[in-house]
PDB file of N, CA and C in Angstrom:
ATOM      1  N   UNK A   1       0.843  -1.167   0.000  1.00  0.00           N
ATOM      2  CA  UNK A   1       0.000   0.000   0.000  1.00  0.00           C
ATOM      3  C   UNK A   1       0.890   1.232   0.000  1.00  0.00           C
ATOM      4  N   UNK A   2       0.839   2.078  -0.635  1.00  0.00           N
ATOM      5  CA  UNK A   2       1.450   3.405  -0.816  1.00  0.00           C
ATOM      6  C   UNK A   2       0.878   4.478  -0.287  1.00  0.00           C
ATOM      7  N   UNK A   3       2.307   4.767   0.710  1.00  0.00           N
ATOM      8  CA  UNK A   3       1.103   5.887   1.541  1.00  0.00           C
ATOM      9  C   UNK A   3       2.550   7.586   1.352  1.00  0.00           C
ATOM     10  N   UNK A   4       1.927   8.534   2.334  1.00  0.00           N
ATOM     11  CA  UNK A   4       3.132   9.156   2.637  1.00  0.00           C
ATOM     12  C   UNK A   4       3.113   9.526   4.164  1.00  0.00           C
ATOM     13  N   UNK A   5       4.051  10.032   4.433  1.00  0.00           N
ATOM     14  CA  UNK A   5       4.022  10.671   5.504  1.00  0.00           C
ATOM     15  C   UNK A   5       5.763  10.048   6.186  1.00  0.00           C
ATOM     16  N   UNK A   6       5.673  10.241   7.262  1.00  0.00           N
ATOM     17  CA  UNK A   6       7.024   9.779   8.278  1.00  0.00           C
ATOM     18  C   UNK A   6       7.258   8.716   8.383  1.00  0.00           C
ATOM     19  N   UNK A   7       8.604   7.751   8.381  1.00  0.00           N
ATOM     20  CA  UNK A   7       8.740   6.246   8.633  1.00  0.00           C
ATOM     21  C   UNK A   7       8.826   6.229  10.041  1.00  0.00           C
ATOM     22  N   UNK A   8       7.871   5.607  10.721  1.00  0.00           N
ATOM     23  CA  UNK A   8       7.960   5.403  12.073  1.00  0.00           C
ATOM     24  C   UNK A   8       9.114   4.968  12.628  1.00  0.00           C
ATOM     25  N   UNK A   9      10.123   4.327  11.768  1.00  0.00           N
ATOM     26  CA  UNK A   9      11.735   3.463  12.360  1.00  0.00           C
ATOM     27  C   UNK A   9      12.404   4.763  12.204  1.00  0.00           C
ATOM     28  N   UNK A  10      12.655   5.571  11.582  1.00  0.00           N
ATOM     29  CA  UNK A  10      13.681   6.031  10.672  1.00  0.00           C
ATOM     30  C   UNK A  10      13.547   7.752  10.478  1.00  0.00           C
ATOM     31  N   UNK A  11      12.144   8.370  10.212  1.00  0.00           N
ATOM     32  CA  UNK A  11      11.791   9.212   9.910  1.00  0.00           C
ATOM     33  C   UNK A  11      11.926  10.070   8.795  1.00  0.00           C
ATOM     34  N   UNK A  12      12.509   9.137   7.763  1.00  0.00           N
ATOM     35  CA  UNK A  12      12.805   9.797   6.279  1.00  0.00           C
ATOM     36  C   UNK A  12      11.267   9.636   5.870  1.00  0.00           C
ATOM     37  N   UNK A  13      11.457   9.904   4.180  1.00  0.00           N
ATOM     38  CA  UNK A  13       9.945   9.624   3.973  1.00  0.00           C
ATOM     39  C   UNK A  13       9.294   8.537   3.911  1.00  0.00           C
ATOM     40  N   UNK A  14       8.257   8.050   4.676  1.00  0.00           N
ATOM     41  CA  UNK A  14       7.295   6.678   4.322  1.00  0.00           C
ATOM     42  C   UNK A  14       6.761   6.680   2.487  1.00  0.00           C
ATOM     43  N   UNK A  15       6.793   5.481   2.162  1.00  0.00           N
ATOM     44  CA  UNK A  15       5.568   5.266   1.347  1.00  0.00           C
ATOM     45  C   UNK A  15       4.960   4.588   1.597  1.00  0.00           C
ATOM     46  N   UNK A  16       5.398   3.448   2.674  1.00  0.00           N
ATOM     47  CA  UNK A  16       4.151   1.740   2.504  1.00  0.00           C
ATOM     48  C   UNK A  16       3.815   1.979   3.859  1.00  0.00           C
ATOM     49  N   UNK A  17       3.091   1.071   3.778  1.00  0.00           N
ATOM     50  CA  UNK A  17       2.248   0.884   5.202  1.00  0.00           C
ATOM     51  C   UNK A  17       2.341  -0.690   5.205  1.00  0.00           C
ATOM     52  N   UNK A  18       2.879  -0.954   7.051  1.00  0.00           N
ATOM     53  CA  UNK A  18       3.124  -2.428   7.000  1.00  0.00           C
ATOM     54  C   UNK A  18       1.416  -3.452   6.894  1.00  0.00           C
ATOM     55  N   UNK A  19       1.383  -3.929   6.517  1.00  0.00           N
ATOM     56  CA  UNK A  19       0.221  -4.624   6.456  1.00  0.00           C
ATOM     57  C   UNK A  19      -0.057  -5.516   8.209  1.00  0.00           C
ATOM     58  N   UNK A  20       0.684  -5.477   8.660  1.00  0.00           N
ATOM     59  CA  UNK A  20       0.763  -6.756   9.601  1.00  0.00           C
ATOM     60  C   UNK A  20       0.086  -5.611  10.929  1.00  0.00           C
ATOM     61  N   UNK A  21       1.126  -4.544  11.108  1.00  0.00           N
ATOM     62  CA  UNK A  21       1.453  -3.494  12.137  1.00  0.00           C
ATOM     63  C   UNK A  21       0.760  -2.137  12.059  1.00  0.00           C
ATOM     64  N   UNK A  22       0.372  -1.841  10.768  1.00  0.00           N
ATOM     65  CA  UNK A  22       0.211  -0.481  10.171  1.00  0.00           C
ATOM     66  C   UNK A  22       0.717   0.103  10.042  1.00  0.00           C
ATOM     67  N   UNK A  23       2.186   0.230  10.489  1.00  0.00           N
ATOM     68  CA  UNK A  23       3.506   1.172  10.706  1.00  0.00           C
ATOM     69  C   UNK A  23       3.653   1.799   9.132  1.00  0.00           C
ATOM     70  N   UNK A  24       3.813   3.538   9.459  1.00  0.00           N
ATOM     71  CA  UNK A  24       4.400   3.970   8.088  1.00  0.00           C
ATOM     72  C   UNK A  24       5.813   3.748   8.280  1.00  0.00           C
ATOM     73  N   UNK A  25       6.334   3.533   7.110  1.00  0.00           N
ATOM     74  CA  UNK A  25       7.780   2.939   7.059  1.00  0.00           C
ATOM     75  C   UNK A  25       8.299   3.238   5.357  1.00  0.00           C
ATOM     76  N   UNK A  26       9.527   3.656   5.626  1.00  0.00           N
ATOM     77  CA  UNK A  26       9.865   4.001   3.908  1.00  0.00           C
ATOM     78  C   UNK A  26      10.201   2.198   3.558  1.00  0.00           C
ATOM     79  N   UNK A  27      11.022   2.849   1.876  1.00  0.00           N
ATOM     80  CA  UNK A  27      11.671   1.815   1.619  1.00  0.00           C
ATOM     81  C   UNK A  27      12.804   0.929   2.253  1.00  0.00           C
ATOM     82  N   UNK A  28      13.524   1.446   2.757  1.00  0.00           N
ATOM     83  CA  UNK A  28      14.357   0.608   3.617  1.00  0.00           C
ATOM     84  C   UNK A  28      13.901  -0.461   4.559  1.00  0.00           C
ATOM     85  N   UNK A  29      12.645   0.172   5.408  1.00  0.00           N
ATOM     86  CA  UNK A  29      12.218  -0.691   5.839  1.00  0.00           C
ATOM     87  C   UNK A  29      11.101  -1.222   6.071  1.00  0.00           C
ATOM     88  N   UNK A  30      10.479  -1.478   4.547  1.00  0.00           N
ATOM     89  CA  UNK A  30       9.615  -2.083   4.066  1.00  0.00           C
ATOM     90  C   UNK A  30       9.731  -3.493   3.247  1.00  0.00           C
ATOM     91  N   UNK A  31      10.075  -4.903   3.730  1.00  0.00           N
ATOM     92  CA  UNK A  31      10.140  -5.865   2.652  1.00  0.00           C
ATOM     93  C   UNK A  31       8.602  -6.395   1.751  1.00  0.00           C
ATOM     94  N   UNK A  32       8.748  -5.749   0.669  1.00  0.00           N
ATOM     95  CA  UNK A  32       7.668  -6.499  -0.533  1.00  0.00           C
ATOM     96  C   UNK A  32       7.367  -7.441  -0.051  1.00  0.00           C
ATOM     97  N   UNK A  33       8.524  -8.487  -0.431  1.00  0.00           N
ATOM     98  CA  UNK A  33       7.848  -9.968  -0.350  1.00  0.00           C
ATOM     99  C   UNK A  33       6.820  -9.970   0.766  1.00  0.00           C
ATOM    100  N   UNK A  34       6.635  -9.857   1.837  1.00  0.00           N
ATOM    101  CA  UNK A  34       5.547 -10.191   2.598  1.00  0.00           C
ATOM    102  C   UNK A  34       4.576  -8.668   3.031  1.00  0.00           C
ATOM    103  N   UNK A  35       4.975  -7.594   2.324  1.00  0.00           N
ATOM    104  CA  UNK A  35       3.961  -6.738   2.716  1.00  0.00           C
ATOM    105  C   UNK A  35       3.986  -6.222   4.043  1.00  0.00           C
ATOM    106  N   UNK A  36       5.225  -6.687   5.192  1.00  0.00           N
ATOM    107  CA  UNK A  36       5.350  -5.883   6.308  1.00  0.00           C
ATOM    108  C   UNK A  36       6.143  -5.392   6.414  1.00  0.00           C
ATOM    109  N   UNK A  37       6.744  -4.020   7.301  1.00  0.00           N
ATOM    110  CA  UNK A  37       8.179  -3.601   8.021  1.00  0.00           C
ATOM    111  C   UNK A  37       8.613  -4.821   8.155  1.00  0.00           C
ATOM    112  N   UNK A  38       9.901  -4.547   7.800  1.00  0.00           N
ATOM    113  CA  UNK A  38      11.083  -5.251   8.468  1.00  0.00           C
ATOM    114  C   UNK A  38      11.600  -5.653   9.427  1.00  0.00           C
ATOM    115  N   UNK A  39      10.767  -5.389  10.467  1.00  0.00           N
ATOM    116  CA  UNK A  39      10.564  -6.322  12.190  1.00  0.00           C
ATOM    117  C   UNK A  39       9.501  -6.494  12.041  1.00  0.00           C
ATOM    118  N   UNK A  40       8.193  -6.620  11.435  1.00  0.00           N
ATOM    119  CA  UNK A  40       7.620  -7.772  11.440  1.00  0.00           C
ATOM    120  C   UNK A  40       7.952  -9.055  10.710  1.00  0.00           C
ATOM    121  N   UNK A  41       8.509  -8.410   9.617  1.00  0.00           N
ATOM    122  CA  UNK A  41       8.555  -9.457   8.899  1.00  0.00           C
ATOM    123  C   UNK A  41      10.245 -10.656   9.540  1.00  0.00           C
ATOM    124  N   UNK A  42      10.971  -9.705  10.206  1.00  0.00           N
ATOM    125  CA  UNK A  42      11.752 -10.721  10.715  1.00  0.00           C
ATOM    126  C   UNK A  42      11.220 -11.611  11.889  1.00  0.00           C
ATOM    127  N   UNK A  43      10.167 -11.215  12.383  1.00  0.00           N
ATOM    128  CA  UNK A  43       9.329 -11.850  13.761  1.00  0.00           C
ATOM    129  C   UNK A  43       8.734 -13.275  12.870  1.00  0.00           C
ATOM    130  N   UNK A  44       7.866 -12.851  11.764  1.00  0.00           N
ATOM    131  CA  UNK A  44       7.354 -13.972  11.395  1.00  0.00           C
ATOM    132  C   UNK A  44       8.416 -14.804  10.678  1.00  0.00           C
ATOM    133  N   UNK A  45       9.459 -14.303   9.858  1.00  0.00           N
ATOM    134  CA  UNK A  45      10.752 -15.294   9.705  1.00  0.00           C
ATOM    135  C   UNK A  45      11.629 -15.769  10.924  1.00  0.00           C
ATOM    136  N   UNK A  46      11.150 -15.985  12.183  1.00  0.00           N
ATOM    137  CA  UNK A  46      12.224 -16.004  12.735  1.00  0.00           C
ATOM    138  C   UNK A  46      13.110 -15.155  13.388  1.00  0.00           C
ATOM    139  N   UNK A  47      13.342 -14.427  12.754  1.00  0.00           N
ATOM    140  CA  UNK A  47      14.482 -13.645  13.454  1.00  0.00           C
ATOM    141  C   UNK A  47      14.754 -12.259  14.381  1.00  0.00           C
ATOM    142  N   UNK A  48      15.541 -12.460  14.773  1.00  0.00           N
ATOM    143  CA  UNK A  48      15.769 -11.207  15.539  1.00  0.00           C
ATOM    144  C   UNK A  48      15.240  -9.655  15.460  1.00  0.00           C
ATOM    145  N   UNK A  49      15.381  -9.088  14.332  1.00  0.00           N
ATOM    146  CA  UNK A  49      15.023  -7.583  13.977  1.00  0.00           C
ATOM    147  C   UNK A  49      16.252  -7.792  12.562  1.00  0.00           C
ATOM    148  N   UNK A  50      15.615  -6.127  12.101  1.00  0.00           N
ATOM    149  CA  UNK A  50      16.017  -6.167  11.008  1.00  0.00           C
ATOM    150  C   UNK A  50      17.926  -5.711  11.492  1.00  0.00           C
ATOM    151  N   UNK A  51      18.558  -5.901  10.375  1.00  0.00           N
ATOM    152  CA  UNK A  51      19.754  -5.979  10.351  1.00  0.00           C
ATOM    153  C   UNK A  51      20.049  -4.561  10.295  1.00  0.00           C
ATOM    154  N   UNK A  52      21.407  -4.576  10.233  1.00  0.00           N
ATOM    155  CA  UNK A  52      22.100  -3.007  10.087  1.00  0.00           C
ATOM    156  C   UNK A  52      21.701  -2.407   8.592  1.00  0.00           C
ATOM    157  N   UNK A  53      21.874  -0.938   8.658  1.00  0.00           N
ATOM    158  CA  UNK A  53      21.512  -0.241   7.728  1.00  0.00           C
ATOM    159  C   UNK A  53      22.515   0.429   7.190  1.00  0.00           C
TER     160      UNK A  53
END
């Protein structure tokens, strides 16, 4: 979903909105493949949080 406003992680510009969380979140930390931020989507893979930037 393409939105705008502030990335809740980061505070550059958002475009997506996590599907899982609702979190605005830019590209960095937004993964496609599953349509959430990048700590959700490492929660449901498993893992820790997202990696370094």
């Amino acid at each position: 979903m393409s939105v705008t406003g502030l990335c809740q992680r980061c505070e550059s510009e958002a475009k997506f909105s996590c599907d899982r969380c609702g979190a605005l979140v830019c590209q960095a930390h937004y993964d496609p493949a599953t349509g959430y931020c990048t700590e959700c989507a490492a929660e449901v893979r498993g893992g820790s949080g997202p990696g370094p930037r």
